[in-house]
N, C-alpha and C. Protein backbone atom coordinates (compact mmCIF):
# COMPACT_ATOMS: atom_id res chain seq x y z
N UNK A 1 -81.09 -34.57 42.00
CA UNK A 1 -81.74 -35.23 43.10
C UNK A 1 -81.48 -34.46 44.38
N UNK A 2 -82.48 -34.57 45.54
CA UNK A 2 -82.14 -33.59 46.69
C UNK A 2 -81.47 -34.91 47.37
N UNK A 3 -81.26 -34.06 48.75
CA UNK A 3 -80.29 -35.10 49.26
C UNK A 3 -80.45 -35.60 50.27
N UNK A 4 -82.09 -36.36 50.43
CA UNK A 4 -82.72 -37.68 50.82
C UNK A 4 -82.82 -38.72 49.64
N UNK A 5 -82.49 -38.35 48.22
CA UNK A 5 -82.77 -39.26 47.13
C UNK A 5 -83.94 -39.02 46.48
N UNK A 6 -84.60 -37.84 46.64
CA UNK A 6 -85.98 -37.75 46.24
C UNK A 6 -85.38 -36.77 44.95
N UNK A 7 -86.33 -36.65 43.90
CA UNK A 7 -86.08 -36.28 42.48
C UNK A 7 -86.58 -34.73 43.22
N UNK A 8 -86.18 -33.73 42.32
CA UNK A 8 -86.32 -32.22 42.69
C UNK A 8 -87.56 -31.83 41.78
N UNK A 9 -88.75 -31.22 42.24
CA UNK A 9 -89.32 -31.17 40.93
C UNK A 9 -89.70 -29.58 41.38
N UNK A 10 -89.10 -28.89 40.14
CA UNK A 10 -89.21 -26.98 40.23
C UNK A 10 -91.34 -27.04 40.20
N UNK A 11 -91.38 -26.22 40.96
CA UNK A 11 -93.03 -25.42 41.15
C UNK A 11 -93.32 -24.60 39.34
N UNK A 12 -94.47 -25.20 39.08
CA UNK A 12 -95.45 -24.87 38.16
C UNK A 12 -95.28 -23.33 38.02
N UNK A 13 -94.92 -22.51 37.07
CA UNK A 13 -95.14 -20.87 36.69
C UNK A 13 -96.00 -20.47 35.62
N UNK A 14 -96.83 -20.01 35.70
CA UNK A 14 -97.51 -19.91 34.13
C UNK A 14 -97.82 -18.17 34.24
N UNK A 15 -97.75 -17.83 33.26
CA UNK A 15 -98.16 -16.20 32.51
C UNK A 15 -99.90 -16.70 32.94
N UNK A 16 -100.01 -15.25 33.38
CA UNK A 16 -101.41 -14.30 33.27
C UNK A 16 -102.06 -14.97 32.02
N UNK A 17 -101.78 -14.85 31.17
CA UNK A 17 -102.84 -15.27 29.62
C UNK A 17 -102.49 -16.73 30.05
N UNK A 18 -101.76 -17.47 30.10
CA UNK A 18 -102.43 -18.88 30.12
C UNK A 18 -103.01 -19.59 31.59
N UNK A 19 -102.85 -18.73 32.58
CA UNK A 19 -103.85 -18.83 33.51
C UNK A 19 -105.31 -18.45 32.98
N UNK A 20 -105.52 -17.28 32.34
CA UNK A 20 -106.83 -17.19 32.33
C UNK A 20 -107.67 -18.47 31.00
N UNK A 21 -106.27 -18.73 30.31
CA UNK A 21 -107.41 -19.60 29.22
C UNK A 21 -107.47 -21.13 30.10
N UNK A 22 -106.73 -21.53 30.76
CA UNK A 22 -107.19 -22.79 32.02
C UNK A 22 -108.04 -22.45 32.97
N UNK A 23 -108.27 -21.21 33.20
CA UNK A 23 -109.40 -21.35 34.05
C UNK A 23 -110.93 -20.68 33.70
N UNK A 24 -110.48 -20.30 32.16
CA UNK A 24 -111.65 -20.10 31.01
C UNK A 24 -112.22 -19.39 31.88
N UNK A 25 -111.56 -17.66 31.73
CA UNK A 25 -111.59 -16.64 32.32
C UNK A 25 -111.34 -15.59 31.17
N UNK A 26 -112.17 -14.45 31.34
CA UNK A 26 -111.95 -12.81 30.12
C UNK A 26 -111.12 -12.16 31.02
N UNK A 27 -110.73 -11.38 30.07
CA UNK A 27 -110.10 -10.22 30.98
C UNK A 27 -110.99 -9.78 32.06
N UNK A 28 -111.94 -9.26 31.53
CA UNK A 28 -113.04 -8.90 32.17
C UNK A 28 -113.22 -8.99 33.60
N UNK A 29 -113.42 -10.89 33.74
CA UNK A 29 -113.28 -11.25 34.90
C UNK A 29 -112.34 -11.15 36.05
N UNK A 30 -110.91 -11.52 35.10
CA UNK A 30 -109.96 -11.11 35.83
C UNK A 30 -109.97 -9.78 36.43
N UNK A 31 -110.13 -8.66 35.72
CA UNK A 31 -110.09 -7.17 35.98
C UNK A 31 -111.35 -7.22 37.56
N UNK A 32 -112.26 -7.92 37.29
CA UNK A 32 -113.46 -7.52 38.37
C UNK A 32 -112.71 -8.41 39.33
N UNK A 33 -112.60 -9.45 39.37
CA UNK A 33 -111.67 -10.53 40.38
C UNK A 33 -110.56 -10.05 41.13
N UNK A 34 -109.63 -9.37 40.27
CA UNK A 34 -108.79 -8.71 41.10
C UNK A 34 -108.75 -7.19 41.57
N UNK A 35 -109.89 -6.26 41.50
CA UNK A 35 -110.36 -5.12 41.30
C UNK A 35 -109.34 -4.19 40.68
N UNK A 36 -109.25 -4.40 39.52
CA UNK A 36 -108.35 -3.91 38.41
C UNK A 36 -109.44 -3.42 37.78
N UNK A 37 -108.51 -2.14 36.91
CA UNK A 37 -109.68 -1.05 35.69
C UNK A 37 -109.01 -2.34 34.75
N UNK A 38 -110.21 -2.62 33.48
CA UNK A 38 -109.50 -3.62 32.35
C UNK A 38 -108.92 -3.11 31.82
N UNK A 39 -108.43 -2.32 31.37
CA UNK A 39 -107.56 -1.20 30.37
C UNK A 39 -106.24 -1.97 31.61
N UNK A 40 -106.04 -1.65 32.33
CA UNK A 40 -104.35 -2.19 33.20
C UNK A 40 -104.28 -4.03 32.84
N UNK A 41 -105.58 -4.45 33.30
CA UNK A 41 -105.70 -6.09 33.79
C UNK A 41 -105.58 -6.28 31.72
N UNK A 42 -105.39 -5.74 30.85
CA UNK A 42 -105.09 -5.65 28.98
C UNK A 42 -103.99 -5.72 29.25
N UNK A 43 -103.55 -5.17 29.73
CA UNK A 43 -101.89 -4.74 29.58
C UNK A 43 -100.90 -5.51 30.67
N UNK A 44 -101.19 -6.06 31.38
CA UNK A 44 -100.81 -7.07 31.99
C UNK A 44 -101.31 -8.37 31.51
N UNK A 45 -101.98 -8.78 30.61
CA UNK A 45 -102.10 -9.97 30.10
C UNK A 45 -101.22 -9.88 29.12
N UNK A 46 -101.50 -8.96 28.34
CA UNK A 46 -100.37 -9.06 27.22
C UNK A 46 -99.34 -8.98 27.02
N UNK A 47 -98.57 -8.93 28.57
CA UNK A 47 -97.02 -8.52 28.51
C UNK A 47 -96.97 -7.42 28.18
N UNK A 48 -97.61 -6.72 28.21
CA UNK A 48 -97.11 -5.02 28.34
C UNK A 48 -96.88 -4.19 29.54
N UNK A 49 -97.73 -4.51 30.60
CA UNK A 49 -97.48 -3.95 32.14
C UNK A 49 -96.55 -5.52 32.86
N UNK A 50 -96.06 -4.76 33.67
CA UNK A 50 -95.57 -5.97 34.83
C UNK A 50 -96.19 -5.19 36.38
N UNK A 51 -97.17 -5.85 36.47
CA UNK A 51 -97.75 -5.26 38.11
C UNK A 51 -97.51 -4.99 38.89
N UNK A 52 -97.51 -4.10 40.02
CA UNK A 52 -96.63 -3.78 41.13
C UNK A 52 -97.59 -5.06 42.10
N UNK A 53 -96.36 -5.19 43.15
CA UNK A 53 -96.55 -6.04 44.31
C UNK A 53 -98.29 -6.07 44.30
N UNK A 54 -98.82 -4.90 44.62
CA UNK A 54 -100.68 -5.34 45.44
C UNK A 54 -101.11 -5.61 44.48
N UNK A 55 -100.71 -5.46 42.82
CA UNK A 55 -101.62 -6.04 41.48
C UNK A 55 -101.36 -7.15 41.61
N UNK A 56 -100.31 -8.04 41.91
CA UNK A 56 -99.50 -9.37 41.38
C UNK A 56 -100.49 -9.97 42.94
N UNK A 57 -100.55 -9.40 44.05
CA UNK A 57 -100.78 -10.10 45.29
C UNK A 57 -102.81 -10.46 44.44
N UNK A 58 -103.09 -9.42 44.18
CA UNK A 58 -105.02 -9.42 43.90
C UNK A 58 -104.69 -10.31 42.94
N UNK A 59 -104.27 -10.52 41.40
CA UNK A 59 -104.14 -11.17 40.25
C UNK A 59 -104.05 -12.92 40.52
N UNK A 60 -103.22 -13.07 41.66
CA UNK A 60 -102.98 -14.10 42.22
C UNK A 60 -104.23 -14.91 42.78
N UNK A 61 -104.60 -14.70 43.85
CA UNK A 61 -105.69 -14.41 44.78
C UNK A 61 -107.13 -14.80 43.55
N UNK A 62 -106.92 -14.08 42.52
CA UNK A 62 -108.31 -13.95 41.75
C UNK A 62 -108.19 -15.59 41.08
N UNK A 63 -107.11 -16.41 41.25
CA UNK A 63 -106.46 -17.17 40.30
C UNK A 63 -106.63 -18.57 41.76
N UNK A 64 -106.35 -18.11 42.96
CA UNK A 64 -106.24 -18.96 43.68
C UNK A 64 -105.04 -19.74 43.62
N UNK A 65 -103.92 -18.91 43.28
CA UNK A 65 -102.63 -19.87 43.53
C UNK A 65 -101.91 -18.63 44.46
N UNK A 66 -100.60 -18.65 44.28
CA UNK A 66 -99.63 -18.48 44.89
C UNK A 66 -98.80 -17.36 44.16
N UNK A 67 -98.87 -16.53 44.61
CA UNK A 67 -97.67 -15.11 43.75
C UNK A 67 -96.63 -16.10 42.83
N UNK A 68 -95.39 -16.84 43.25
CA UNK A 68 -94.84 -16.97 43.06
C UNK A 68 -95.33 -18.10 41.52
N UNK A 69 -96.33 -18.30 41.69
CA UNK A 69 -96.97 -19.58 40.56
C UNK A 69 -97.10 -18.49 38.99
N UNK A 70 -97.03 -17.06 39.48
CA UNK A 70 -96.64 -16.79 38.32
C UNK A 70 -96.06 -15.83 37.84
N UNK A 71 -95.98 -16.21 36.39
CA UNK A 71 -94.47 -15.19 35.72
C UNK A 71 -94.91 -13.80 35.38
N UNK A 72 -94.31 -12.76 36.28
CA UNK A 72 -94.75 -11.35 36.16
C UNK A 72 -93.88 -10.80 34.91
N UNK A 73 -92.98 -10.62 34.59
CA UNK A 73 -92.24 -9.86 33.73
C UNK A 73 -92.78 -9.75 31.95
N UNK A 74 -92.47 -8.76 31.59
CA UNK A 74 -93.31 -8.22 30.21
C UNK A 74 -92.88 -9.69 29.44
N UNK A 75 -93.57 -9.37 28.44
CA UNK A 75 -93.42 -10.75 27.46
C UNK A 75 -93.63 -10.38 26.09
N UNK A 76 -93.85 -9.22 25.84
CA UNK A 76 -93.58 -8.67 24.44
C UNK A 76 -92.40 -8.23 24.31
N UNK A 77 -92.21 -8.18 22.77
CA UNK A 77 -90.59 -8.16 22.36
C UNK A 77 -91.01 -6.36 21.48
N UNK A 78 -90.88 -5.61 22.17
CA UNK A 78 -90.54 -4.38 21.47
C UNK A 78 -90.25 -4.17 20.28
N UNK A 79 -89.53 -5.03 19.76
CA UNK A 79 -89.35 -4.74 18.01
C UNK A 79 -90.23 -5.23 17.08
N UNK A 80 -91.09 -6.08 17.99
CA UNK A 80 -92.41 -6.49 17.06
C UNK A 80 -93.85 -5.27 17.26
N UNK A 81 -93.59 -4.76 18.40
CA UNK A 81 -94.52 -3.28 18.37
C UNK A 81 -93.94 -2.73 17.30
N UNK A 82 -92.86 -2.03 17.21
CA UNK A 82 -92.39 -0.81 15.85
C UNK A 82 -92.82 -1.55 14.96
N UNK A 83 -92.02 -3.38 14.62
CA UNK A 83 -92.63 -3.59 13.42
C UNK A 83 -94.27 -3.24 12.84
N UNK A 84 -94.85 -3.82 13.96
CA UNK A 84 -96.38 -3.57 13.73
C UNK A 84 -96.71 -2.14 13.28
N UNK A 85 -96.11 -1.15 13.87
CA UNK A 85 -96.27 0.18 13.47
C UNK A 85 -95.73 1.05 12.38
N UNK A 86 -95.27 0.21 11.90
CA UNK A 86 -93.76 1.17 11.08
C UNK A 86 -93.94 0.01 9.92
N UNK A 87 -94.13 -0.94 9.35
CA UNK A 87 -93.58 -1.93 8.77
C UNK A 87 -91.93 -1.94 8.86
N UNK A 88 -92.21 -2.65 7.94
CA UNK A 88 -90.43 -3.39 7.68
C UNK A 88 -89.64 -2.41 6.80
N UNK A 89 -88.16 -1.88 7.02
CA UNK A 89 -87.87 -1.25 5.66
C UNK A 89 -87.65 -2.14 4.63
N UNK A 90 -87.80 -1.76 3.76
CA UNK A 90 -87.30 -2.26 2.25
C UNK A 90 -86.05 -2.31 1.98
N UNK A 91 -84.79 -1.61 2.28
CA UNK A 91 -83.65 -1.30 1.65
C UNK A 91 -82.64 -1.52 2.89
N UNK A 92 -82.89 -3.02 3.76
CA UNK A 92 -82.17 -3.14 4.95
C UNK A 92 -80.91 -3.75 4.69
């Protein structure tokens, strides 16, 4: 509780990909919205890029919220790329 008695309630964060499926948006759009090449505005949806400051400021902006409303940092787990590439060994 803060300390007038009012309940604390943390600000809304959502990832790039589930912004665009609430606001039933393509990459596409996003990429033209925030004047991004789509090949970068790919790779920042998917957790593979994390945007510098003027991508995250346009990405925002194209979204109509607030930088801080969302979660920049990668979101793929690296060992599921190799897996994908490499399979699994056999003899682990």
């Amino acid at each position: 509780m803060g300390d007038n008695g009012t309940e604390f309630v943390a600000p809304r964060v959502s990832t790039v990909d589930v912004l665009l499926a609430e606001y039933e948006l393509t990459i596409e759009d996003l990429a033209e919205r925030a004047g991004l090449q789509v090949d970068r505005a790919t790779a920042i949806v998917m957790g593979r890029w994390t945007p510098a400051p003027a991508e995250r400021r346009c990405i925002a902006e194209a979204f109509g919220v607030e930088i801080e409303a969302v979660s920049w940092g990668h979101t793929m787990d690296p060992r599921n790329v190799r897996y994908r590439q490499f399979g699994m060994r056999e003899d682990f």
